[in-house]
Protein backbone atom coordinates (compact mmCIF):
# COMPACT_ATOMS: atom_id res chain seq x y z
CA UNK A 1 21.72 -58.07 65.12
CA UNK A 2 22.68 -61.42 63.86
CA UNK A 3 25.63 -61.68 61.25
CA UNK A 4 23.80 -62.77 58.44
CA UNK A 5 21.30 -60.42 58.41
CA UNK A 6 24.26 -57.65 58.88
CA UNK A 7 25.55 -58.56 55.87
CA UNK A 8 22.61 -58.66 53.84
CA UNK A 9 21.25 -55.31 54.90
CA UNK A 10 24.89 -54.39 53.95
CA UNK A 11 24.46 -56.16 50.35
CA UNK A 12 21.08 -54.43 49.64
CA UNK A 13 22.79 -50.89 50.43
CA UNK A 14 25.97 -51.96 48.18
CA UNK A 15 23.03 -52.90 45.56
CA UNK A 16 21.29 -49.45 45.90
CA UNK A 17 24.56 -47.38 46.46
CA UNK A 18 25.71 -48.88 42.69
CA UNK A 19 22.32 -48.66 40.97
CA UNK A 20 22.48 -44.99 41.43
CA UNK A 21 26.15 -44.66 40.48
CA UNK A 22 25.01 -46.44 37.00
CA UNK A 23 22.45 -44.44 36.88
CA UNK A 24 24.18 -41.08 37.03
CA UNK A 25 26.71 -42.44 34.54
CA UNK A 26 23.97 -43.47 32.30
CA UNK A 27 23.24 -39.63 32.69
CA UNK A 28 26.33 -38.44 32.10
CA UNK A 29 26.77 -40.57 29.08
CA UNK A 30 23.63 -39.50 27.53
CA UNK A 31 24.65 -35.73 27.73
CA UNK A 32 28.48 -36.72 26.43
CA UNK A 33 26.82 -38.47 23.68
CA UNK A 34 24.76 -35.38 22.34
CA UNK A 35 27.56 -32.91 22.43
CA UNK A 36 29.88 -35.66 20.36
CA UNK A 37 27.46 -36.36 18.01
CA UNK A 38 26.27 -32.23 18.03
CA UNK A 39 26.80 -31.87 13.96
CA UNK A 40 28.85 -28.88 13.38
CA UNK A 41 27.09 -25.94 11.38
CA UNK A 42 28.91 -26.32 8.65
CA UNK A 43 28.14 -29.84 8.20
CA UNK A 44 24.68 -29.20 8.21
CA UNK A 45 25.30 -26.33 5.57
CA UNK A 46 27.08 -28.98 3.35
CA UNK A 47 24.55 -32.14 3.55
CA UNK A 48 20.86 -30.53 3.91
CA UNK A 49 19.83 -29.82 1.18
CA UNK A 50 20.19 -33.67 -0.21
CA UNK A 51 18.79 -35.14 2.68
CA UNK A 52 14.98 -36.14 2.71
CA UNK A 53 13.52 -36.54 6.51
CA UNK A 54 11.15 -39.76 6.33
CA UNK A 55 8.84 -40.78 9.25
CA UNK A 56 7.63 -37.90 10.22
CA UNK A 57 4.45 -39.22 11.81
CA UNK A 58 2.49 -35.68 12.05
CA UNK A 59 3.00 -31.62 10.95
CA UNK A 60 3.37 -30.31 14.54
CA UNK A 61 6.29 -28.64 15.12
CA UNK A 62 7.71 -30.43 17.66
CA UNK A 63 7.54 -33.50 15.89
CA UNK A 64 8.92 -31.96 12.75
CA UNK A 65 11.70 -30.64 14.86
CA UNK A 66 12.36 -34.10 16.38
CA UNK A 67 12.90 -35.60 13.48
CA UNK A 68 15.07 -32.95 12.42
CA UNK A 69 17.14 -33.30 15.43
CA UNK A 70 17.33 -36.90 15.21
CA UNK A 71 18.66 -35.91 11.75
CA UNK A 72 20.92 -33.36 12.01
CA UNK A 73 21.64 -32.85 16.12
CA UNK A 74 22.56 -29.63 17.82
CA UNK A 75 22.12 -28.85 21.28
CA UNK A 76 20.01 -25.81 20.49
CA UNK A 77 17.03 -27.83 19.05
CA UNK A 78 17.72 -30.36 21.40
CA UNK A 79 17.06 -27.40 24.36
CA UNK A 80 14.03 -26.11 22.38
CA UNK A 81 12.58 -29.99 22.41
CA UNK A 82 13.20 -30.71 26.04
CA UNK A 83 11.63 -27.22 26.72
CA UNK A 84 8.41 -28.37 24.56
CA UNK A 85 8.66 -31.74 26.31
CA UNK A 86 8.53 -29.91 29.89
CA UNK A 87 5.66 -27.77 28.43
CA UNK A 88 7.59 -24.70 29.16
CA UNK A 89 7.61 -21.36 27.68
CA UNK A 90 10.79 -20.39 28.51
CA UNK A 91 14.10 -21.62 30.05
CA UNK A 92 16.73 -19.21 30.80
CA UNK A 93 19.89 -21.41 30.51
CA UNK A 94 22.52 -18.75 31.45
CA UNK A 95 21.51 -15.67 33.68
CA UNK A 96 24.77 -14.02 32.80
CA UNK A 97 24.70 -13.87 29.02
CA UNK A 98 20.48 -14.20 29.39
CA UNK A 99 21.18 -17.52 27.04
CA UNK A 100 17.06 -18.25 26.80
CA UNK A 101 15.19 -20.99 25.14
CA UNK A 102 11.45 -19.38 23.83
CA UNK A 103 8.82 -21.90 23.19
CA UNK A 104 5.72 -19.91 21.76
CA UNK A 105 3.52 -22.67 20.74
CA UNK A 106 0.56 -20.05 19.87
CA UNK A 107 2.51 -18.60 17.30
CA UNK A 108 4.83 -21.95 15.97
CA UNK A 109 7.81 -20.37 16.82
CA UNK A 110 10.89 -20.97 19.03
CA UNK A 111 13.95 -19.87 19.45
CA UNK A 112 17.55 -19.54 21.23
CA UNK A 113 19.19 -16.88 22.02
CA UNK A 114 21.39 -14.64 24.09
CA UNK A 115 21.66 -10.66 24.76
CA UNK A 116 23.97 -10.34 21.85
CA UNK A 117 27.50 -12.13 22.76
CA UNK A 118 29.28 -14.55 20.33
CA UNK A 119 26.79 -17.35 21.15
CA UNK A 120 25.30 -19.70 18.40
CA UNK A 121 21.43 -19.10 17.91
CA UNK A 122 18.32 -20.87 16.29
CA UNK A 123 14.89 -19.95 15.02
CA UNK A 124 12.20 -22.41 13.78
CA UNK A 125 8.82 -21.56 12.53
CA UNK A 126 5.71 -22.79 9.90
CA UNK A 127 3.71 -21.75 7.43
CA UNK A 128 0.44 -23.83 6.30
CA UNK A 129 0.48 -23.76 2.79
CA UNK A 130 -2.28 -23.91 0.45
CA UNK A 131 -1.50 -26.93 -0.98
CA UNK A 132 -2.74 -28.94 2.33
CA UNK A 133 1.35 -29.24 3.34
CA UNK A 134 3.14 -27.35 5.62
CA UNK A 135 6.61 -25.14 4.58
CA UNK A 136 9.46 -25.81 8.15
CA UNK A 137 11.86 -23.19 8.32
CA UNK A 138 15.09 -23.83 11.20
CA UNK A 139 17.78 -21.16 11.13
CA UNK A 140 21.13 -22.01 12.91
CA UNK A 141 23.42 -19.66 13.75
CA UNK A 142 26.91 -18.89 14.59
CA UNK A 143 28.92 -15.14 14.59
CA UNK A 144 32.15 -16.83 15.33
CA UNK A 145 35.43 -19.07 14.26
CA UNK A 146 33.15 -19.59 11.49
CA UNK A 147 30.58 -16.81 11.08
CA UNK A 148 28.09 -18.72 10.16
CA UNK A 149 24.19 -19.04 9.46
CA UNK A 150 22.52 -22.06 8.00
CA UNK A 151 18.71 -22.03 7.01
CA UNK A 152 17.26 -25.40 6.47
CA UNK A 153 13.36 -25.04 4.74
CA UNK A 154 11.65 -28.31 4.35
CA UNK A 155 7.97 -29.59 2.60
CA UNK A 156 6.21 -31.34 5.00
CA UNK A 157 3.71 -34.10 2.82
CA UNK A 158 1.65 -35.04 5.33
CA UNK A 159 0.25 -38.41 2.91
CA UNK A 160 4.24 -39.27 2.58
CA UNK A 161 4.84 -37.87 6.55
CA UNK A 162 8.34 -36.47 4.95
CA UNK A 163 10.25 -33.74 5.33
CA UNK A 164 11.84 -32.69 1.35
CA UNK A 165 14.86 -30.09 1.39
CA UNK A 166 13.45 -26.48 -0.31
CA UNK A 167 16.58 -25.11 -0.87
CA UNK A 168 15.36 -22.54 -3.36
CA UNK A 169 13.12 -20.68 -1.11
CA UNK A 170 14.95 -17.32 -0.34
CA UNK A 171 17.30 -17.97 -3.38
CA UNK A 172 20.02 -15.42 -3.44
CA UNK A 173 19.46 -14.20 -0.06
CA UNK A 174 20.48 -16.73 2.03
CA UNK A 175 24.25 -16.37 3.72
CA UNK A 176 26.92 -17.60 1.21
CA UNK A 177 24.60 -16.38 -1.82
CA UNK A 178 26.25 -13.34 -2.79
CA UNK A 179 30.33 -12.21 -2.97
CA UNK A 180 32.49 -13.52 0.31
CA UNK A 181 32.28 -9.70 1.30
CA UNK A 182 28.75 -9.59 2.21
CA UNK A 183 26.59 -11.29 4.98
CA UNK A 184 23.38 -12.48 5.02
CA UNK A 185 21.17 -12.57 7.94
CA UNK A 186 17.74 -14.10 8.38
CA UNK A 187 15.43 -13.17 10.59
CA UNK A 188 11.90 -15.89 11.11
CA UNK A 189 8.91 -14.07 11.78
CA UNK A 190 7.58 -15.20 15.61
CA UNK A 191 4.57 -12.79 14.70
CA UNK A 192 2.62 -12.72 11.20
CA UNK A 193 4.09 -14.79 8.49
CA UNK A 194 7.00 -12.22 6.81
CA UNK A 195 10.56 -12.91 6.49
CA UNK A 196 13.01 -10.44 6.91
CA UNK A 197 16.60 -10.86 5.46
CA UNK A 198 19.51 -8.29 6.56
CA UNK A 199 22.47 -7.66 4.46
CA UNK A 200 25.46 -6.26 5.26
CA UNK A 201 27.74 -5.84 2.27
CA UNK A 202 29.85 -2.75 0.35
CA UNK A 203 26.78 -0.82 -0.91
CA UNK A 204 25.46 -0.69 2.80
CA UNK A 205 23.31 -2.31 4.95
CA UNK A 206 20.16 -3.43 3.41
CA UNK A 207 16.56 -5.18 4.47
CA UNK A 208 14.73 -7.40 2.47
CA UNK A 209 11.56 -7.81 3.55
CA UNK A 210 9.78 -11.38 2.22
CA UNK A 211 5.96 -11.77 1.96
CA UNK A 212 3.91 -15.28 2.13
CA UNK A 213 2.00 -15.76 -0.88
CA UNK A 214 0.24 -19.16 0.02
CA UNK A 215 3.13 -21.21 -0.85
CA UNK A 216 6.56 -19.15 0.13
CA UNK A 217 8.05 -16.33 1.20
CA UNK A 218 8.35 -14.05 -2.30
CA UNK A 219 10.41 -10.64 -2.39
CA UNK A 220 8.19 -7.53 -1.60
CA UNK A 221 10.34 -4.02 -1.08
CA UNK A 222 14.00 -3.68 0.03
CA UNK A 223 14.97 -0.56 1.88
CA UNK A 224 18.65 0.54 4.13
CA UNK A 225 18.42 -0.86 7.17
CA UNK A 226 18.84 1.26 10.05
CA UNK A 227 21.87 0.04 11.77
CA UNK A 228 20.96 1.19 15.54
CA UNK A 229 18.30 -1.81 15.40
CA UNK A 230 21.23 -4.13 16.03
CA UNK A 231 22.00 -7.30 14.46
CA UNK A 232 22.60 -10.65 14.77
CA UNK A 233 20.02 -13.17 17.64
């Protein structure tokens, strides 16, 4: 084989040999990126409520979701939304701790999750409500270094395509609500449209169980919670 051509067969290798090194960087940068701009929980607890979402081009939830991540990142939406994106129903991302992304697009929920560890957790879900607008609900959550749980409920207009902070839906049950000494835990419903809200505090453990009346979830019985149901994702 002549010289020339040597080297230029050797060239065009170089060429493809540092196109895929870029683009595994490019990879690799992309992922780096979303885990240093991942907002901690507690700075989404601080700024949410005062924080309007704007284009918002439809009610769906993944595009409600999207915006929200875009918004205020985490890598747990950002699993549920490549999960949605790969039209799957459910990703196990760690065998071991059974760390699994649900995507139950019948029902407008997802979630993640593991068998019970000190993981962080999620929940989203909708309601239609009567007004023609939708009510977004995304719970993020965190046992540990801090104990933690942050739910975010949003309007949806669909004439404005906006997403307007609710922060008075579950008033005084939501985690920080009461005294320092008790907890708050909410749980979404996947099934039906109730919300359940667990507290853990000095008179015992209690459940609040939260009915939809069109336009929110309103107060309908609380009873003790029995405590071999677990808590906690």
């Amino acid at each position: 084989m002549p010289l020339f051509i040597r080297i230029i067969t050797t060239m065009k290798q170089m060429k493809l040999f540092l196109i895929s090194i870029l683009l595994m960087t490019c990879t690799m940068m992309q992922a780096q990126d979303r885990q240093f701009e991942s907002c901690p929980l507690t700075v989404v607890n601080e700024g949410w409520k005062t924080k309007t979402i704007d284009n918002v081009i439809n009610g769906s939830l993944g595009i409600m979701l999207e915006r929200f991540d875009q918004t205020w990142p985490t890598w747990m939406v950002g699993e549920v939304r490549d999960a949605m994106e790969k039209g799957l129903s459910k990703v196990v991302l760690d065998e071991e701790t059974d760390l699994t992304v649900t995507v139950d697009s019948k029902n407008g929920y997802v979630s993640v999750g593991d068998a019970g560890t000190d993981g962080e957790y999620m929940s989203a879900c909708y309601w239609n409500r009567s007004n023609g607008h939708k009510l977004l609900a995304v719970l993020l959550g965190k046992p540990t270094d801090p104990c933690i749980e942050v739910l975010c409920t949003y309007d949806y207009d669909p004439a404005k395509k906006c997403l307007t902070p609710e922060p008075a839906i579950l008033k005084g049950y939501r985690w920080g609500d009461k005294e320092e000494s008790t907890q708050m835990f909410c749980r979404l419903p996947r099934v039906g449209k109730s919300v359940v809200v667990q507290e853990w505090g000095q008179g015992g453990p209690l459940q609040h169980t939260f009915t939809w009346d069109g336009m929110k979830p309103v107060l309908s019985k609380t009873e003790p919670y029995e405590y071999e149901n677990g808590v906690g994702q």
